[in-house]
N, C-alpha and C. Protein backbone atom coordinates (compact mmCIF):
# COMPACT_ATOMS: atom_id res chain seq x y z
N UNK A 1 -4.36 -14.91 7.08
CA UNK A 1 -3.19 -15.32 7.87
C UNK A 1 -3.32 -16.79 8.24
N UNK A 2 -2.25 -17.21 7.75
CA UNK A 2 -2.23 -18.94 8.29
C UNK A 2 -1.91 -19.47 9.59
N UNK A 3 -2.16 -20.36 10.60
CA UNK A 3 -2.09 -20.88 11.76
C UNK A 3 -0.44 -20.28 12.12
N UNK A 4 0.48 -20.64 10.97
CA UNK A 4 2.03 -20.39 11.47
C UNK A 4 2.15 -18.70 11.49
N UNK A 5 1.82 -18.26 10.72
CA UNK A 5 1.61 -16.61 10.70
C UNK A 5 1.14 -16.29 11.71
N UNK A 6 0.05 -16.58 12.33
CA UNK A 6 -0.10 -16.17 13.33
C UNK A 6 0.67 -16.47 14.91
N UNK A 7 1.48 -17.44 15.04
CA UNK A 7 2.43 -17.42 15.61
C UNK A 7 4.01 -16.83 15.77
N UNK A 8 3.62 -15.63 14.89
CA UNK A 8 4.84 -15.29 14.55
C UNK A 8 4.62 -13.91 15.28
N UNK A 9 5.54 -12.68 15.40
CA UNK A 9 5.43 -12.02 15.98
C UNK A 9 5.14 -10.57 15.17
N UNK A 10 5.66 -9.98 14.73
CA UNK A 10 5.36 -9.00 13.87
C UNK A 10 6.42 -8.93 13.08
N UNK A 11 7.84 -8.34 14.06
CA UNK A 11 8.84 -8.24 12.93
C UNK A 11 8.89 -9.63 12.61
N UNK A 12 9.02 -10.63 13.04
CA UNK A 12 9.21 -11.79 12.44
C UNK A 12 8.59 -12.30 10.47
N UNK A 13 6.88 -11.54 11.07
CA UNK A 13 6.09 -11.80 10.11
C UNK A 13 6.61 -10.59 9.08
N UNK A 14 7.27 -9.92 9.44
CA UNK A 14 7.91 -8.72 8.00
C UNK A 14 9.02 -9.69 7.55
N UNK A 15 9.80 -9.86 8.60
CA UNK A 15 10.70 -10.60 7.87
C UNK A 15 10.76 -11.85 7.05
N UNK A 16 10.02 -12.74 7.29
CA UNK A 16 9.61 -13.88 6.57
C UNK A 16 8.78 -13.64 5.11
N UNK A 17 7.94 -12.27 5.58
CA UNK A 17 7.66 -12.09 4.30
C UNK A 17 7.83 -11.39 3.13
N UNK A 18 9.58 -11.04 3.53
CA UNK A 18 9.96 -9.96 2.65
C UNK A 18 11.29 -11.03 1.95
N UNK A 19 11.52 -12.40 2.48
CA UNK A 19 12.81 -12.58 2.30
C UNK A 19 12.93 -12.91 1.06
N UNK A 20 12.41 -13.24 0.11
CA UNK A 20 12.45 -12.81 -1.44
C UNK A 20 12.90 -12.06 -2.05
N UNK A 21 12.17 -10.62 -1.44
CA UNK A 21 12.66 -9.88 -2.05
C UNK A 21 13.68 -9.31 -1.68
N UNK A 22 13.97 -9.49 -0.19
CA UNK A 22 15.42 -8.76 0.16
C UNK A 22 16.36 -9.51 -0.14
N UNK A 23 16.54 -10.64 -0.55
CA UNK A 23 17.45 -11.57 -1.63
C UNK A 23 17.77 -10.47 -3.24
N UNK A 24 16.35 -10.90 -3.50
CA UNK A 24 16.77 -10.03 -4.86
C UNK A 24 17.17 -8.59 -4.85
N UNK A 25 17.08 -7.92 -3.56
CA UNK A 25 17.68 -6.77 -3.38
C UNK A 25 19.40 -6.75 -3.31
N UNK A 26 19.54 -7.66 -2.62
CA UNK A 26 21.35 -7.92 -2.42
C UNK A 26 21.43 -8.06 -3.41
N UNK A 27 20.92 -9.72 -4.08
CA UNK A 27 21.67 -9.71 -5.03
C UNK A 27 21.92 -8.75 -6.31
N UNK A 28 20.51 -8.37 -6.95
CA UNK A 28 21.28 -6.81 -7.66
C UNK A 28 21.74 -6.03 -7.46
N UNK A 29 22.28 -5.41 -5.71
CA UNK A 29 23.30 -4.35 -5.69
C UNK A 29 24.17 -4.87 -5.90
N UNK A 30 24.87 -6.08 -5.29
CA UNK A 30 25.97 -6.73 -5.91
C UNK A 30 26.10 -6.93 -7.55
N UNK A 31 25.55 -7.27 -8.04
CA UNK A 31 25.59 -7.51 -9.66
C UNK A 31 26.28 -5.48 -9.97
N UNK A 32 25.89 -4.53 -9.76
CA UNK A 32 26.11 -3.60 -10.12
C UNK A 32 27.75 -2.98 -9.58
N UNK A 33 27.98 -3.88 -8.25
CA UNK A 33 29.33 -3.78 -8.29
C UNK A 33 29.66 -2.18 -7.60
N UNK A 34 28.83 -1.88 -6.36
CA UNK A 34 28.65 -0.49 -6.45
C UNK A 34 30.29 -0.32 -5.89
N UNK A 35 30.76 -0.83 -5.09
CA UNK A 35 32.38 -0.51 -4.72
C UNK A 35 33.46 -0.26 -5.41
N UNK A 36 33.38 -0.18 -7.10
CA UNK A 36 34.41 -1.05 -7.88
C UNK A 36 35.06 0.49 -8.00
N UNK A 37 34.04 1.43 -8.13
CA UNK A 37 34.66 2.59 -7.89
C UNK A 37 34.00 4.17 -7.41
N UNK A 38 34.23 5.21 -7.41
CA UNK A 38 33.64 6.06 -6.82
C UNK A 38 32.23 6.30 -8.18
N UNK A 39 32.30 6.09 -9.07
CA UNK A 39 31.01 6.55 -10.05
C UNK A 39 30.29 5.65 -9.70
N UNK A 40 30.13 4.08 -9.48
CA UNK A 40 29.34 2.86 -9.79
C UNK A 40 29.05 3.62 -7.91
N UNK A 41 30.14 3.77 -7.10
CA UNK A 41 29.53 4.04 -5.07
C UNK A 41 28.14 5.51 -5.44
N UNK A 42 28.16 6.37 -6.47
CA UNK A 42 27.92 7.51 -6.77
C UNK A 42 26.02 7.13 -6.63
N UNK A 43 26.30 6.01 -7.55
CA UNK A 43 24.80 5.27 -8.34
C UNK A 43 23.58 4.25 -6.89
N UNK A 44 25.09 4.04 -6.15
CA UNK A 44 24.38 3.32 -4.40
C UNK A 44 23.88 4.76 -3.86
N UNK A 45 24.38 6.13 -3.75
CA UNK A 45 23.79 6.66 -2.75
C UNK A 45 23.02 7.23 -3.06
N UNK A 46 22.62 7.57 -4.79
CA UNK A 46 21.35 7.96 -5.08
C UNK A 46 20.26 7.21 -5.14
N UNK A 47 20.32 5.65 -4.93
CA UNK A 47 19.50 4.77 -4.52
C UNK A 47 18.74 4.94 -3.14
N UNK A 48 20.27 5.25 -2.45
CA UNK A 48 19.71 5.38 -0.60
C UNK A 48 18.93 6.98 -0.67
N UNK A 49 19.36 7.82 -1.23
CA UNK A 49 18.52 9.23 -1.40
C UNK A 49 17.61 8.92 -1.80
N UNK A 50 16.71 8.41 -2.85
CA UNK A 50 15.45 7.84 -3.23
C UNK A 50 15.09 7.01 -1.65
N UNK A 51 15.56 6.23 -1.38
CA UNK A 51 14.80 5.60 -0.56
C UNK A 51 14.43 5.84 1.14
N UNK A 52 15.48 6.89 1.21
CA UNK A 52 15.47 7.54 2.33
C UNK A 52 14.33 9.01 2.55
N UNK A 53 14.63 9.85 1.26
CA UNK A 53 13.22 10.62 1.19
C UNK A 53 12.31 10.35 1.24
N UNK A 54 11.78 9.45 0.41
CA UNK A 54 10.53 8.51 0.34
C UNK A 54 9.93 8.22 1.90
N UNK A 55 10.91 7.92 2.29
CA UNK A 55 10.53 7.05 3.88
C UNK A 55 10.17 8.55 4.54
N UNK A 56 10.86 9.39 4.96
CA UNK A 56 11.08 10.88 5.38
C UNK A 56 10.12 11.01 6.28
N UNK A 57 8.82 11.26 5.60
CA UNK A 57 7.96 11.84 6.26
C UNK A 57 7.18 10.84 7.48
N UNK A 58 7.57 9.92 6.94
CA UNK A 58 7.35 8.68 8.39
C UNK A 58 8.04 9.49 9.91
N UNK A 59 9.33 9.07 9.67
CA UNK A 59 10.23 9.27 10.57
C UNK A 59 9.17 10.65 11.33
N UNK A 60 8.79 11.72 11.12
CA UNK A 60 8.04 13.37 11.48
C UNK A 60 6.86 12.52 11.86
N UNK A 61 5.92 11.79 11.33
CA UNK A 61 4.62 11.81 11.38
C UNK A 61 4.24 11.61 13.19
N UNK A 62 3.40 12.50 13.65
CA UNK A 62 2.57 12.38 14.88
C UNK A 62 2.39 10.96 15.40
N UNK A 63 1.76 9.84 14.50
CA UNK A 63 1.22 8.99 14.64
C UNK A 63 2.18 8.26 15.33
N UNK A 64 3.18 8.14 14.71
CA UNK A 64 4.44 7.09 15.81
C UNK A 64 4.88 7.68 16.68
N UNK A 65 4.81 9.06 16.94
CA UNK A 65 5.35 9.66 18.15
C UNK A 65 5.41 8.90 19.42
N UNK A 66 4.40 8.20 19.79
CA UNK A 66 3.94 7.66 20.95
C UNK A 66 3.96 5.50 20.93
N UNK A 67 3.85 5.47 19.51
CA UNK A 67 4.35 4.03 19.17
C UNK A 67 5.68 3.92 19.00
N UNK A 68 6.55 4.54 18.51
CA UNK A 68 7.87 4.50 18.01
C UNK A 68 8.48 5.70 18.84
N UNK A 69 9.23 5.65 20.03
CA UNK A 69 9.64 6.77 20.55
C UNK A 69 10.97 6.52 20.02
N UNK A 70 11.61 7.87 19.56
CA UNK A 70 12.67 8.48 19.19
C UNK A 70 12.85 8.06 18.00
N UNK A 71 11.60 7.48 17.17
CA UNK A 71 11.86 7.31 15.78
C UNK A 71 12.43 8.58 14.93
N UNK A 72 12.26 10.05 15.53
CA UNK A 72 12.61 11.06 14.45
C UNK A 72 13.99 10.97 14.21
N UNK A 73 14.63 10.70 15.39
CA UNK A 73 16.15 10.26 15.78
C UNK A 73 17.14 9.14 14.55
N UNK A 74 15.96 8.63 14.37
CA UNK A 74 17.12 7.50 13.66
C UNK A 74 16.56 7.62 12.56
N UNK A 75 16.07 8.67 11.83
CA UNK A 75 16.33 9.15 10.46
C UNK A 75 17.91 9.66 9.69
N UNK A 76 18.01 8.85 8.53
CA UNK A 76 19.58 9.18 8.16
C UNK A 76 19.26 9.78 6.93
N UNK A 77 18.33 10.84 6.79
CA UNK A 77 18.07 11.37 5.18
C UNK A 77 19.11 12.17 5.06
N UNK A 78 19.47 13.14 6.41
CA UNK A 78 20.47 13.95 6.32
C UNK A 78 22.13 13.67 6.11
N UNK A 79 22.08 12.49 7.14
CA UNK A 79 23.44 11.82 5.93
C UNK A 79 23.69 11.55 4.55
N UNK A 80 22.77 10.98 4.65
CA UNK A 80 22.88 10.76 2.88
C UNK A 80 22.60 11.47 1.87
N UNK A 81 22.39 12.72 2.05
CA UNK A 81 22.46 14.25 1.71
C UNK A 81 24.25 14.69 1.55
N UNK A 82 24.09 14.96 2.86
CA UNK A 82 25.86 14.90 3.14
C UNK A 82 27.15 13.77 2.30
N UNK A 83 26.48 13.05 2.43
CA UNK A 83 27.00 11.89 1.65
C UNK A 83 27.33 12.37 -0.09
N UNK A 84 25.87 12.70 -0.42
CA UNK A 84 26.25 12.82 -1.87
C UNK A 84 26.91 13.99 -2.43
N UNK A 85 27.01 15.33 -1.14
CA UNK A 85 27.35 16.01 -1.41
C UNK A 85 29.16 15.85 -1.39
N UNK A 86 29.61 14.87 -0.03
CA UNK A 86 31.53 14.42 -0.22
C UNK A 86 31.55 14.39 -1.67
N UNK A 87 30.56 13.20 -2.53
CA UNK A 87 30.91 12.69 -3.49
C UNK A 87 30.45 13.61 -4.66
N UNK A 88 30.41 14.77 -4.62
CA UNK A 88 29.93 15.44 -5.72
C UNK A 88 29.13 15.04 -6.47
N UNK A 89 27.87 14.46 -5.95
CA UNK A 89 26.80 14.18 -6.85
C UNK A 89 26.30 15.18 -7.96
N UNK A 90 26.09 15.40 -8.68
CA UNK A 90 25.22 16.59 -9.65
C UNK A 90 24.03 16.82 -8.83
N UNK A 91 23.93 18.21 -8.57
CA UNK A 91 22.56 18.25 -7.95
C UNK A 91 21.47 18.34 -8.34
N UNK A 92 21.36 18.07 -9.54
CA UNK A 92 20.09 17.73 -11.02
C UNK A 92 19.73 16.59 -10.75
N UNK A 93 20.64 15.88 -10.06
CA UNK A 93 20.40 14.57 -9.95
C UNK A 93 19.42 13.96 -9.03
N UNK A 94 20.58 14.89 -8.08
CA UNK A 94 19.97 14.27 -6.48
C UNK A 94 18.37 15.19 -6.32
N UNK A 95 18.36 16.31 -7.24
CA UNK A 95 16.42 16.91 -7.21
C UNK A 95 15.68 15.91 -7.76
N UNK A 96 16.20 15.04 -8.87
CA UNK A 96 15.38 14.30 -9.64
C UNK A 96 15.49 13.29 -8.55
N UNK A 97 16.07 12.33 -7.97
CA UNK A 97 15.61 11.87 -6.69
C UNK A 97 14.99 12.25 -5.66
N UNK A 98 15.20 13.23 -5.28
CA UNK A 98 14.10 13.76 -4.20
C UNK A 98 13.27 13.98 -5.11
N UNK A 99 12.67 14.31 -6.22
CA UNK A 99 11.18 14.71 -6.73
C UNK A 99 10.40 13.46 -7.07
N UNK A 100 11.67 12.07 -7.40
CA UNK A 100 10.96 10.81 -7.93
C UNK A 100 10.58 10.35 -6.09
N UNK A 101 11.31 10.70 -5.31
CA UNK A 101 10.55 10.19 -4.09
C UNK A 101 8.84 10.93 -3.61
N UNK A 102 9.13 12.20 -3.64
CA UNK A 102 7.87 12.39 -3.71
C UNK A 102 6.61 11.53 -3.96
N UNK A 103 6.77 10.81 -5.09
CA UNK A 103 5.68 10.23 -5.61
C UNK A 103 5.27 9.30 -4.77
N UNK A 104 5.78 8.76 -3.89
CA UNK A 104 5.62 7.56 -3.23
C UNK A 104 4.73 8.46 -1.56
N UNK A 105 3.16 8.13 -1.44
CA UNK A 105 2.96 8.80 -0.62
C UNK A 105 1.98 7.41 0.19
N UNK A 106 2.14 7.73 1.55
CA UNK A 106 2.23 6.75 2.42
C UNK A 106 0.71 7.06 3.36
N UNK A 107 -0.07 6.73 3.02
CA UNK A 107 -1.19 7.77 4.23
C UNK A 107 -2.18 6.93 5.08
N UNK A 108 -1.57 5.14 5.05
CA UNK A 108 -2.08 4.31 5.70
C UNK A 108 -0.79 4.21 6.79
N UNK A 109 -1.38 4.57 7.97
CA UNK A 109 -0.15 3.96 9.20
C UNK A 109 0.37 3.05 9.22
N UNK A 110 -0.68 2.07 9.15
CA UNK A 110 0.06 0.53 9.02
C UNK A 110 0.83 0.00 8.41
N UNK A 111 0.74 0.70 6.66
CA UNK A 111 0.92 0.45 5.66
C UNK A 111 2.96 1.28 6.21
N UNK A 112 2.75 2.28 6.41
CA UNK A 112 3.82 2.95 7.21
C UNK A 112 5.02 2.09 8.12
N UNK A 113 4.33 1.52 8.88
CA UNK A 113 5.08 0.37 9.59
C UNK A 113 6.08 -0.31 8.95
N UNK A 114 5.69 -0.72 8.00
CA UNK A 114 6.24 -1.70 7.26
C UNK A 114 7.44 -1.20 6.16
N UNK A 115 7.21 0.46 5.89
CA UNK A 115 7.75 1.13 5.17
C UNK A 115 9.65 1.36 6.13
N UNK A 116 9.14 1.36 7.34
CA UNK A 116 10.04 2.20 8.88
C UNK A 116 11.10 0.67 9.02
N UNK A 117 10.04 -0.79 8.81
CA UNK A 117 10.62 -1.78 9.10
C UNK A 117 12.03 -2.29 8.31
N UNK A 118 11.50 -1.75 6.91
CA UNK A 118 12.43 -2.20 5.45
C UNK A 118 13.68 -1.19 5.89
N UNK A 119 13.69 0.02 6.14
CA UNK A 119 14.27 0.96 5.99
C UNK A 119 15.53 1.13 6.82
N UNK A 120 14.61 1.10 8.60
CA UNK A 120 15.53 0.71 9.82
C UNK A 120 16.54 -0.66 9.54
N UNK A 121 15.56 -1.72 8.87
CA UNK A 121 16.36 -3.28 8.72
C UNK A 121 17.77 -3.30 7.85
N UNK A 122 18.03 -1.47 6.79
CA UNK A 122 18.92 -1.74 6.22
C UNK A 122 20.19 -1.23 7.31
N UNK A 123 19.91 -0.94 8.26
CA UNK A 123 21.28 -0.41 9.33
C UNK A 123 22.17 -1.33 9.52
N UNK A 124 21.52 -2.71 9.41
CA UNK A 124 22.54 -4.40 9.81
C UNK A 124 23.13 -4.35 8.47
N UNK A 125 22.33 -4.81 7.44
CA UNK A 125 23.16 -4.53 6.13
C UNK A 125 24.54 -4.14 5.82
N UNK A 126 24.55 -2.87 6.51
CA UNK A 126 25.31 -2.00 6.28
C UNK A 126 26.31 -2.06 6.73
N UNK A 127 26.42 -2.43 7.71
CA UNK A 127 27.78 -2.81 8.99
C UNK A 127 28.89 -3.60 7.28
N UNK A 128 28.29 -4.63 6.92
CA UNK A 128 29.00 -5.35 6.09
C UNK A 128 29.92 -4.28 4.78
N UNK A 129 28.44 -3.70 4.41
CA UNK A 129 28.53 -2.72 3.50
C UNK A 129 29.85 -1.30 3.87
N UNK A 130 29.93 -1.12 4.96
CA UNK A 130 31.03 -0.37 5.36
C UNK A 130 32.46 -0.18 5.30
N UNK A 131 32.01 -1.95 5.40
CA UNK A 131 34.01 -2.29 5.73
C UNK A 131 34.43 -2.94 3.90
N UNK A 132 33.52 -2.48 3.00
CA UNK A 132 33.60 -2.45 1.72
C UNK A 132 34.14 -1.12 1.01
N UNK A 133 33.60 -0.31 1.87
CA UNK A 133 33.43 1.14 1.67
C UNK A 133 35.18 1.78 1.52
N UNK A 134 34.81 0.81 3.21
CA UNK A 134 36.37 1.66 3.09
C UNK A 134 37.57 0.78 3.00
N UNK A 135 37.63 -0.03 3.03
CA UNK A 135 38.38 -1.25 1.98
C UNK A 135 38.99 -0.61 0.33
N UNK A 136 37.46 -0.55 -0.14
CA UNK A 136 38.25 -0.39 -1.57
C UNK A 136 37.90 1.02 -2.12
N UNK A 137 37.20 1.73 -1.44
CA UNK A 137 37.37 3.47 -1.67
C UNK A 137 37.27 4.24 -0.68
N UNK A 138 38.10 3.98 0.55
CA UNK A 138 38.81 4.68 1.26
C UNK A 138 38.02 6.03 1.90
N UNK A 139 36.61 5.41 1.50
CA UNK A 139 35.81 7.16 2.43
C UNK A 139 35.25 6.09 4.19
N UNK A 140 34.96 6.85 4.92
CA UNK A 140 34.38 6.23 5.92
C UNK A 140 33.41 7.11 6.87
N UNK A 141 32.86 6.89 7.92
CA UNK A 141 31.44 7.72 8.63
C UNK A 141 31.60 9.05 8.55
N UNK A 142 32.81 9.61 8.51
CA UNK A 142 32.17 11.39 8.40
C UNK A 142 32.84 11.45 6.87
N UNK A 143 33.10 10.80 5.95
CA UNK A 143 33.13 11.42 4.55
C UNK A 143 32.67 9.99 3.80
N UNK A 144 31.17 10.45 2.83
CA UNK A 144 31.14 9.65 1.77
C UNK A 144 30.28 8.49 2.37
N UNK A 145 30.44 8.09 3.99
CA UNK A 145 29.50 7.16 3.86
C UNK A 145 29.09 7.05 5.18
N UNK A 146 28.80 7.92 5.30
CA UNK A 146 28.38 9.19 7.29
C UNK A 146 26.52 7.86 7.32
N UNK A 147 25.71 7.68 6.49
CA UNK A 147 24.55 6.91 6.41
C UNK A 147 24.96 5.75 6.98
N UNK A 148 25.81 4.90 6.99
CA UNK A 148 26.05 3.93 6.88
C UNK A 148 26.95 3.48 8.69
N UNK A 149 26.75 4.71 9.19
CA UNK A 149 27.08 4.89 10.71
C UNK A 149 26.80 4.07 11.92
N UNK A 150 27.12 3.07 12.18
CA UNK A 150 26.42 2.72 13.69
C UNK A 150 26.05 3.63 14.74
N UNK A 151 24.75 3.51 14.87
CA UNK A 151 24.55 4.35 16.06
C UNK A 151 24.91 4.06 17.47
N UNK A 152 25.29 4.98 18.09
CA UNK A 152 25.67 4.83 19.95
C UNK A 152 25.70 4.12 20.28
N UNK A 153 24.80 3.35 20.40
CA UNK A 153 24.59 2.02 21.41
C UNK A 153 24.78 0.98 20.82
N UNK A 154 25.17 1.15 18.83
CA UNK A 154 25.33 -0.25 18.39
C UNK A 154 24.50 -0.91 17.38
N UNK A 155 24.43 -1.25 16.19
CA UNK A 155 23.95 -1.80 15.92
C UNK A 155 22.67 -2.79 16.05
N UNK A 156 23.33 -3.43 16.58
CA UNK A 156 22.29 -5.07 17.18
C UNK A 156 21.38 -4.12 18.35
N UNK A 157 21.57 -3.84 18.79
CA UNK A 157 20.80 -3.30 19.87
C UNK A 157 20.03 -1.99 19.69
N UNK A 158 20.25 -1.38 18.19
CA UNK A 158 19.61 -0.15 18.01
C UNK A 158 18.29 -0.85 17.15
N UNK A 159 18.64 -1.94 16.85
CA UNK A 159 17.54 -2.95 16.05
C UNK A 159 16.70 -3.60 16.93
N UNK A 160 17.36 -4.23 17.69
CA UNK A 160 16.55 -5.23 18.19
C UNK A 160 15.11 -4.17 19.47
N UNK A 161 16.22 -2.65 19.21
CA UNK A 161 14.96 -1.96 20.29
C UNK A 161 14.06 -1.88 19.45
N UNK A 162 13.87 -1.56 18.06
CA UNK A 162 13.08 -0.96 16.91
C UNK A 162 12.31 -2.64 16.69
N UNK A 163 12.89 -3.64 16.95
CA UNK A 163 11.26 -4.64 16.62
C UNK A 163 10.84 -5.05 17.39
N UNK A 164 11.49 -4.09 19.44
CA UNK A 164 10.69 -4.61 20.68
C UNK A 164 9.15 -3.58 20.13
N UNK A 165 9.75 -2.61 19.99
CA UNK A 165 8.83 -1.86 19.74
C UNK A 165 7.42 -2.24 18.86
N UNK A 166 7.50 -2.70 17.89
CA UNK A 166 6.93 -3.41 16.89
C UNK A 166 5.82 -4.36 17.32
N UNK A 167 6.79 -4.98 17.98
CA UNK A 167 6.60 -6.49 18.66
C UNK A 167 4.70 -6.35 19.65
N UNK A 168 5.40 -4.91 20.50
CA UNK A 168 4.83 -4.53 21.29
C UNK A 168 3.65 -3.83 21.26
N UNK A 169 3.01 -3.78 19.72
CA UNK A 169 2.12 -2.61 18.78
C UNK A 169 1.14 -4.32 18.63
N UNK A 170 -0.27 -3.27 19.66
CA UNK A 170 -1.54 -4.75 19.41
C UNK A 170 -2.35 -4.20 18.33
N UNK A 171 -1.78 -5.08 17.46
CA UNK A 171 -2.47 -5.13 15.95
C UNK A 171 -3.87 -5.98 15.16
N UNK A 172 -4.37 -5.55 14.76
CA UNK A 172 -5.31 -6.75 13.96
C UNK A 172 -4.63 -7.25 12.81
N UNK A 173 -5.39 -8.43 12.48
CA UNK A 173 -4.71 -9.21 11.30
C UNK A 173 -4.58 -8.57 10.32
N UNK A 174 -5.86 -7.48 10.06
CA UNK A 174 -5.65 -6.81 8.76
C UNK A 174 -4.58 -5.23 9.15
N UNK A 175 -4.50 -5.14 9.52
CA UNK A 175 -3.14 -3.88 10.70
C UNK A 175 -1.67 -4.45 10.20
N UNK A 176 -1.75 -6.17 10.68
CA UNK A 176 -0.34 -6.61 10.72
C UNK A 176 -0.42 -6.93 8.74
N UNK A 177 -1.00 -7.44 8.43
CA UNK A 177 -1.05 -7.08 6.66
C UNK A 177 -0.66 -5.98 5.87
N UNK A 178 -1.47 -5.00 6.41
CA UNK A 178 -0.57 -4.07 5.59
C UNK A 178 0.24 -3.64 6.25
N UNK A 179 0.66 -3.64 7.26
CA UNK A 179 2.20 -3.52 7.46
C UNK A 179 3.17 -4.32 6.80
N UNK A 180 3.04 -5.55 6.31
CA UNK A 180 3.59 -6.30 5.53
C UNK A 180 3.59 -5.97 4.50
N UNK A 181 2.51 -5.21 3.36
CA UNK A 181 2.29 -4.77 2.36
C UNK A 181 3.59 -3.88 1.93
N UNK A 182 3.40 -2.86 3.50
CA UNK A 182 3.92 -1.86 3.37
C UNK A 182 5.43 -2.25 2.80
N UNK A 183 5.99 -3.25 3.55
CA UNK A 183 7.46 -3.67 3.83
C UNK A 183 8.09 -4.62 2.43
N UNK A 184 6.77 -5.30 1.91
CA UNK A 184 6.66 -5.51 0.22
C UNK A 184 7.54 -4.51 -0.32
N UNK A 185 6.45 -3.24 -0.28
CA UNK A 185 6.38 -2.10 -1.62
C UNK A 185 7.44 -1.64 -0.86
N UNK A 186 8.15 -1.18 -0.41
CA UNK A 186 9.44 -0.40 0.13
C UNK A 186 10.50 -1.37 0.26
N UNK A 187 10.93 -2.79 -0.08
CA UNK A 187 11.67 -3.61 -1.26
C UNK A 187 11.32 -3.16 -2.44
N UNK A 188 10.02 -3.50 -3.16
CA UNK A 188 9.92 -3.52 -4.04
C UNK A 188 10.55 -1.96 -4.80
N UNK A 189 9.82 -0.83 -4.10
CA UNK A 189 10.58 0.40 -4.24
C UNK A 189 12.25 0.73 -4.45
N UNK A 190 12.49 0.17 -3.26
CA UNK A 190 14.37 0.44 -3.77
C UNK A 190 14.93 -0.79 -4.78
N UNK A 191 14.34 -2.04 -4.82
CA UNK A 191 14.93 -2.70 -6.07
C UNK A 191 14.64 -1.87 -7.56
N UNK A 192 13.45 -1.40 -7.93
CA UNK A 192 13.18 -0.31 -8.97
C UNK A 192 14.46 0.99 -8.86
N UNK A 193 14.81 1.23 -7.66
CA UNK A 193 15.54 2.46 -7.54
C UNK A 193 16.80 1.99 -8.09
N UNK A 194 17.31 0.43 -7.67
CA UNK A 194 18.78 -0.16 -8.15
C UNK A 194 18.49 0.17 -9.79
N UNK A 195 17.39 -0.29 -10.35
CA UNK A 195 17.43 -0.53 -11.41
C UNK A 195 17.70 1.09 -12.24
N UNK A 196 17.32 2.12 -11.73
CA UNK A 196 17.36 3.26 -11.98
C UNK A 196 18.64 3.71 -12.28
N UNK A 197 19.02 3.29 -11.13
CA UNK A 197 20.59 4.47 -10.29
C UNK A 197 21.58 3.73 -10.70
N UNK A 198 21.75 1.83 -10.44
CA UNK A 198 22.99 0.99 -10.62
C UNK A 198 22.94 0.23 -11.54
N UNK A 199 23.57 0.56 -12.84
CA UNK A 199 23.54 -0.25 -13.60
C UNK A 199 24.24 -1.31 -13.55
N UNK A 200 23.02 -2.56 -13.95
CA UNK A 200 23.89 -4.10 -13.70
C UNK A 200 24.99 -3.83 -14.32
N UNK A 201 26.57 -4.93 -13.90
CA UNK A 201 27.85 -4.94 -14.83
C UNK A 201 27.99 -6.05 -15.05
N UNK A 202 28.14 -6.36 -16.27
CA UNK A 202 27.57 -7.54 -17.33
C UNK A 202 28.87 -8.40 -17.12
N UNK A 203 29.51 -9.72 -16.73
CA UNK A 203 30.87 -10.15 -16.79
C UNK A 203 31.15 -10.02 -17.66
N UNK A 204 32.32 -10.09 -18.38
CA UNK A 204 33.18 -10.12 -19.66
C UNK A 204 33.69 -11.35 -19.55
N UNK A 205 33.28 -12.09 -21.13
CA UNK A 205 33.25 -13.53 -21.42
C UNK A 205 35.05 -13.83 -21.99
């Protein structure tokens, strides 16, 4: 960790060190154009099903019970369940996503952190992502895109409690690392998932 790293705070230090890749995350969902219609929106929520199972067992685990209070709460696997079911996903599909999440198993806490950080951080995202939703395919929070929900109290403030929290977790250098690791590989994870689920759409010359 460098002199400025260590002046940073925790979420700060996820965020600074993910912004690469959460660039290249936008920018290939955009390239795939997931709004253009309900098959290409079909290919976004089996992305968020991959990446929401995956995360899953975080949200349950003991360990944050007492670091992360009411983390079980702001799990949205079950929306986005619901979700794919408005949209008639094939359910061959959505098993082969839940079974490709499986693989991804998490059994460093720290490493965990960072997994909770990527995941929670896509709720701001989304606000944008919404008024897309229902703009140009007409589903909104209780049909088709129920994940994509502000919670109660709001956005900004359902976040900013989730990196007091963070903030507030006395870490060692190698603690706050792989929590960063973690927040790496869970970009790195759902950009692989775009590549899976959304196929880029090539302009026409």
């Amino acid at each position: 960790m460098n002199e400025m790293e260590k002046q940073l705070n925790l979420s700060e230090r996820l965020k600074s060190g993910t912004e690469q890749q959460h660039r290249q995350l936008d920018k290939r969902i955009m390239q795939s154009q997931p709004f253009a219609d309900l098959n290409s929106y079909q290919g976004f929520l089996r992305m968020q099903l991959r990446l929401h199972a995956a995360a899953e067992s975080l949200y349950k685990a003991n360990f944050y019970a007492n670091l992360l209070p009411g983390l079980v709460f702001r799990s949205r696997l079950k929306a986005v369940i619901a979700d794919c079911h408005d949209l008639k996903i094939d359910t061959d599909l959505q098993q082969q996503d839940l079974q490709q999440a499986t693989t991804i198993n998490i059994t460093n806490p720290y490493y965990g952190l960072g997994w909770l950080y990527t995941v929670e951080g896509s709720t701001m995202g989304a606000a944008m992502l919404l008024k897309q939703v229902k703009k140009c395919l007409q589903l909104s929070e209780t049909f088709g895109a129920r994940h994509m929900a502000a919670h109660d109290d709001g956005r900004v403030i359902h976040w900013r409690e989730f990196k007091t929290l963070l903030d507030k977790l006395d870490l060692t250098e190698l603690q706050q690392q792989q929590a960063l690791d973690g927040a790496v590989a869970a970009f790195d994870y759902t950009i692989n998932s775009v590549e899976v689920c959304m196929p880029e759409v090539v302009a026409s010359t």
